[in-house]
Protein backbone atom coordinates (compact mmCIF):
# COMPACT_ATOMS: atom_id res chain seq x y z
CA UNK A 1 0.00 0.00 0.00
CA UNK A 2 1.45 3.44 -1.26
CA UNK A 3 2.63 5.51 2.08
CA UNK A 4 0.63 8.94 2.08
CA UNK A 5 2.88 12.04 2.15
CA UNK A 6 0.80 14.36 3.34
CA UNK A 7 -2.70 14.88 5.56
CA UNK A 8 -5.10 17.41 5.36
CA UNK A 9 -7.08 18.34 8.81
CA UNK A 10 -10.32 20.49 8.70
CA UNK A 11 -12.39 20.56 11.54
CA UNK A 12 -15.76 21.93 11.20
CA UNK A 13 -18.89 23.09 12.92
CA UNK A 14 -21.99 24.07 11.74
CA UNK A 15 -20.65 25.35 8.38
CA UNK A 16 -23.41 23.97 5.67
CA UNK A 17 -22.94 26.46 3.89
CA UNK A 18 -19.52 27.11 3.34
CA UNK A 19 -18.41 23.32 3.35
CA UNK A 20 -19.00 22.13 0.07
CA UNK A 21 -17.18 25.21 -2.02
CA UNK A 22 -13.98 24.70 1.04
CA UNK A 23 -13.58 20.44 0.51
CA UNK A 24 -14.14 21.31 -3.21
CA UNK A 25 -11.06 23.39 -3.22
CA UNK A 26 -8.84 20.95 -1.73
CA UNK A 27 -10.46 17.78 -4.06
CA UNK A 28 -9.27 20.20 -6.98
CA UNK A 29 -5.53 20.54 -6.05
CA UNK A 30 -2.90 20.04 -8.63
CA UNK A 31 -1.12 17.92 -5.78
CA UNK A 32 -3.12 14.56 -4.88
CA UNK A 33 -1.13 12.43 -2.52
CA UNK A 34 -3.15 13.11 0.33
CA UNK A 35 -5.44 11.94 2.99
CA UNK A 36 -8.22 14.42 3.79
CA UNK A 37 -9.53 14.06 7.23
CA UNK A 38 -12.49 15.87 8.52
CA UNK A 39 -13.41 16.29 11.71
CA UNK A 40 -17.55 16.83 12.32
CA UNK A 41 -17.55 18.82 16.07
CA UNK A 42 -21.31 17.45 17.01
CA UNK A 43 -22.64 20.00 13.90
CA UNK A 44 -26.64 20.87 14.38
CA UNK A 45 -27.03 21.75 10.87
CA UNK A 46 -26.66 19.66 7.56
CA UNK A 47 -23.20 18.97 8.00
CA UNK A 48 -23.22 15.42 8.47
CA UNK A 49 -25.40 15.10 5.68
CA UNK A 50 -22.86 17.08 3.27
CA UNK A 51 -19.49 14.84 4.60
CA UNK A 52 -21.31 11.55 4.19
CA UNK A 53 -21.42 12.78 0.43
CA UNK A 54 -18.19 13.56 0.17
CA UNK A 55 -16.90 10.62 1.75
CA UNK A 56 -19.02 8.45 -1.41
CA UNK A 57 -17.36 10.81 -3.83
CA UNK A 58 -13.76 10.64 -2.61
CA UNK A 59 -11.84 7.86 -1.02
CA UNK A 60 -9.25 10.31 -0.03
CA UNK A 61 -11.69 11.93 2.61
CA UNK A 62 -11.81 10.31 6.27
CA UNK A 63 -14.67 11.81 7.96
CA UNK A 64 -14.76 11.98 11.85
CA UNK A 65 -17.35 12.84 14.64
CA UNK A 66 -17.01 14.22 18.20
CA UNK A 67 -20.48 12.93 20.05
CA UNK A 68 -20.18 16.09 22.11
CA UNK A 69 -18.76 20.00 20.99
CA UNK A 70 -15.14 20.13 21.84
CA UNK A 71 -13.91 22.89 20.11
CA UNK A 72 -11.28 23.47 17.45
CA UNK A 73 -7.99 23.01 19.36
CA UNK A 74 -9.29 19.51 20.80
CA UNK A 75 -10.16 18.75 17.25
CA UNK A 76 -7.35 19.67 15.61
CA UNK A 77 -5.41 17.54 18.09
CA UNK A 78 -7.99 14.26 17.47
CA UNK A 79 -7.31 14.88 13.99
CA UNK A 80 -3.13 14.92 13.98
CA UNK A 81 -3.19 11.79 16.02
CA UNK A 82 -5.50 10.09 13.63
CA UNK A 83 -3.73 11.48 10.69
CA UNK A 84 -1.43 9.14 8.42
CA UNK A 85 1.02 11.12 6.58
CA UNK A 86 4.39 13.05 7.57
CA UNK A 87 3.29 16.57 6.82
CA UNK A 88 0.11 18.06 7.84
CA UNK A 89 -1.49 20.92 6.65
CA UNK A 90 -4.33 23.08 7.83
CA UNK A 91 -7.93 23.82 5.87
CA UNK A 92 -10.66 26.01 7.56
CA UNK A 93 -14.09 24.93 6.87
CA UNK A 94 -15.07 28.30 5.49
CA UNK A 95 -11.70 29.13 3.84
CA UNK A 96 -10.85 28.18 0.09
CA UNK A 97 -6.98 26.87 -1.17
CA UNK A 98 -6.00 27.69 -4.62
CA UNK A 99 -5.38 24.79 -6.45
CA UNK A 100 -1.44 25.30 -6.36
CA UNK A 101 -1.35 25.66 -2.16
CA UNK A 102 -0.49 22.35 -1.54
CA UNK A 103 2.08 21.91 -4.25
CA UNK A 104 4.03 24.85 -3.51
CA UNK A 105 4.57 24.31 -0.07
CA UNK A 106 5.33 20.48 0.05
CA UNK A 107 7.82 20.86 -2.24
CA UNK A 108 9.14 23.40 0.19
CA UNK A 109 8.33 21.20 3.00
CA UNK A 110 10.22 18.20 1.58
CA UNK A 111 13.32 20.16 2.37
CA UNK A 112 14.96 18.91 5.60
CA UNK A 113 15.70 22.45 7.51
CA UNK A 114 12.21 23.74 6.50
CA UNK A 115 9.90 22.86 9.53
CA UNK A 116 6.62 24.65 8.62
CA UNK A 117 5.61 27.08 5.90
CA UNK A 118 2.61 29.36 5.43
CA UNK A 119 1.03 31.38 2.75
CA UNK A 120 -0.98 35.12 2.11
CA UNK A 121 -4.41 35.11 1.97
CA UNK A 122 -7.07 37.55 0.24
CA UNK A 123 -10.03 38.84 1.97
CA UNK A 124 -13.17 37.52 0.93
CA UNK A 125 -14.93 40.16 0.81
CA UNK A 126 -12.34 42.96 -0.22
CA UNK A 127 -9.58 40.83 -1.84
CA UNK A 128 -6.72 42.15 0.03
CA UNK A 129 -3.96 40.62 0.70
CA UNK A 130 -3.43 39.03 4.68
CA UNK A 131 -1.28 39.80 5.98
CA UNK A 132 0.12 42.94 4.27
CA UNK A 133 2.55 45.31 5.14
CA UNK A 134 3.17 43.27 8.21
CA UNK A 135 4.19 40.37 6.04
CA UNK A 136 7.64 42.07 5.07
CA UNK A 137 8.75 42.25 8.60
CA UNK A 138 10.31 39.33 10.41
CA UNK A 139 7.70 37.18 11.99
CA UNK A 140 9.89 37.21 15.25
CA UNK A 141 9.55 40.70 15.39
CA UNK A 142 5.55 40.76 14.77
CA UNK A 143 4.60 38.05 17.07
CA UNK A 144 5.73 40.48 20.03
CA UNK A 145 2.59 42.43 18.86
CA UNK A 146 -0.16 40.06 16.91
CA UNK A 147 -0.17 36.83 15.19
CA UNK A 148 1.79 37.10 12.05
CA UNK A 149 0.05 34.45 10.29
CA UNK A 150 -3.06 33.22 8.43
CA UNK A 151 -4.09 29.87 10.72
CA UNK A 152 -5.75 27.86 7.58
CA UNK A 153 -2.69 28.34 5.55
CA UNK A 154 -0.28 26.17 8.28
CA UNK A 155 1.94 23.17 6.73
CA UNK A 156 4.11 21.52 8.70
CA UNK A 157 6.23 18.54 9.22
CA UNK A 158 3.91 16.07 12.06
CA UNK A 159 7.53 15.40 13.63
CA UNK A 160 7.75 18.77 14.40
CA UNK A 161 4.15 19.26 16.32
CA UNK A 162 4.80 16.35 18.25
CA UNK A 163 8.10 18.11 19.43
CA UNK A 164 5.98 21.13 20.61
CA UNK A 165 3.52 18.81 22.33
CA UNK A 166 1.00 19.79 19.47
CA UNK A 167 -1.49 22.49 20.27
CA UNK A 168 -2.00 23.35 23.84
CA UNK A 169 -5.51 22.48 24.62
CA UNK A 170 -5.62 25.07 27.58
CA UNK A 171 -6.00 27.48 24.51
CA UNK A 172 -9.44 27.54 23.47
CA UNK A 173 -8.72 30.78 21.31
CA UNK A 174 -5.52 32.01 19.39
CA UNK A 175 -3.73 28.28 19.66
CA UNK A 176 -2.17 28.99 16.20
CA UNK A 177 -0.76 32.09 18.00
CA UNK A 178 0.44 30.25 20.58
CA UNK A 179 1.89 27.13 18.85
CA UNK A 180 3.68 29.70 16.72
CA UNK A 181 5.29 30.62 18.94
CA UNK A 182 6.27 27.49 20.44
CA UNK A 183 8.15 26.49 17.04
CA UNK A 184 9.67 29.68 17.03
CA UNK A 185 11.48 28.84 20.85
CA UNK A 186 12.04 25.77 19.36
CA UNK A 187 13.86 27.47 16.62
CA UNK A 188 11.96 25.70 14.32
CA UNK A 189 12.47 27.29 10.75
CA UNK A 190 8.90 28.46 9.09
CA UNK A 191 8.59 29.75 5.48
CA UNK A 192 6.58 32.23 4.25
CA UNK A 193 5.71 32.10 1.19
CA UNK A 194 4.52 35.43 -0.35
CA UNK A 195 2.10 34.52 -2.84
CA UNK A 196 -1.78 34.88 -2.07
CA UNK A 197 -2.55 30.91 -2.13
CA UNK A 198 -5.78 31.15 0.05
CA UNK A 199 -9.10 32.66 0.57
CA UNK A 200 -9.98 33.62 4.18
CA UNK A 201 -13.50 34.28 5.10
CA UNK A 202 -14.14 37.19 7.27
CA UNK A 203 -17.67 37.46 7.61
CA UNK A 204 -18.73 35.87 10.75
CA UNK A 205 -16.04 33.83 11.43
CA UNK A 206 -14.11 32.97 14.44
CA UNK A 207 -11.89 36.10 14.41
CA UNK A 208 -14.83 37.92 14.35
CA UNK A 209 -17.53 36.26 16.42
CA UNK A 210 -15.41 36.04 19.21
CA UNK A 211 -12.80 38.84 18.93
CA UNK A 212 -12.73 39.62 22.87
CA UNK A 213 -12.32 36.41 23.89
CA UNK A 214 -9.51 35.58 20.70
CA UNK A 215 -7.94 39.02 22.51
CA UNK A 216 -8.17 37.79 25.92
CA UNK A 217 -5.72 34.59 24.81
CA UNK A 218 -3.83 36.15 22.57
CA UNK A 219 -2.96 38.37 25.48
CA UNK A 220 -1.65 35.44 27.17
CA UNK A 221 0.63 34.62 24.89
CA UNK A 222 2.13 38.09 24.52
CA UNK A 223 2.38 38.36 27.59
CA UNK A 224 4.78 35.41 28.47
CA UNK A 225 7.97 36.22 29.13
CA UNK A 226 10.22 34.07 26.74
CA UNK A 227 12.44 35.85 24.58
CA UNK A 228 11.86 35.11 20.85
């Protein structure tokens, strides 16, 4: 049996809507050695009934279910545990990849001192570029301020999260922040690649829908004392 290279990890909640055009935009990706596991957190809408269509369609895509809401950092952990191949890369539920995202960076990734690599993105609804200016600086100077980088975009080696004790679950909110910055004291290397290879959707999302309480963790983890 032919050893997967890479898994893709989506975790999803109540996203009906936006499910179908996000799973469609990974199916369509010029690179296709991949497992595509999705993670159903106890959905109340037609999810279910949109991932048990997929999963016909597909053989790639492994669909999971949590019997009770556990959030997105619990899931994402469930999902990297259950996950088959050596690099693992993000998709958000309501996000789209261009259909070159996963070429470009596991050809970067298949380079031994590269440990994680992440993309731009475009705004959904304006089509500008995340981050922007911010993106020229070095992302050890920006993460003493904000979280330099676009969550859904992540690739990394699975090695490598294991090493950093994969997300911390005590982080409800802002654990990409966080884990971030735990490769970063690890001196783990992480490219950015400049090119807009992802659309992120900022209407009602996470960012958005809970912006105090993303601010409140995000706090935390400026707020810890480790030099970077």
């Amino acid at each position: 049996m032919k050893k997967i290279e890479s898994s893709i990890i989506m975790s999803t909640y109540n996203h009906e809507k936006s499910l179908i055009q996000s799973i469609n935009s990974i199916l369509s990706q010029k690179y296709e050695d991949f497992e595509f596991l999705i993670l159903n957190d106890n959905s109340t809408d037609g999810t279910k009934e949109v991932l048990d269509k997929f999963k016909k369609k597909d053989s790639r895509i492994k669909v999971l279910n949590n019997y009770k809401n556990l959030g997105l950092t619990k899931s994402l952990n469930i999902l990297i545990k259950e996950s088959k191949g050596s690099l693992i890369f993000r998709q958000d539920s309501d996000d789209i990849s261009l259909p070159n995202r996963l070429m470009k960076q596991v050809s970067l990734l298949r380079h031994p001192n590269n440990h994680a690599c992440v993309t731009r993105a475009a705004n959904s609804l304006t089509l500008k570029k995340i981050p922007n200016i911010s993106y020229y600086f070095p992302y050890k100077l920006v993460m003493k301020l904000k979280n330099p980088f676009i969550h859904g975009t992540l690739g990394v080696k699975k090695e490598v999260l294991y090493d950093v004790g994969l997300y911390d679950e005590r982080f409800y909110y802002a654990q990409d922040y966080h884990l971030y910055k735990k490769l970063i004291m690890s001196k783990y290397r992480i490219i950015k690649v400049r090119e807009i290879l992802y659309i992120l959707n900022t209407e009602n999302n996470i960012s958005n829908s809970f912006k105090d309480e993303q601010d409140v963790y995000a706090s935390i983890v400026k707020s810890r004392d480790e030099n970077i």
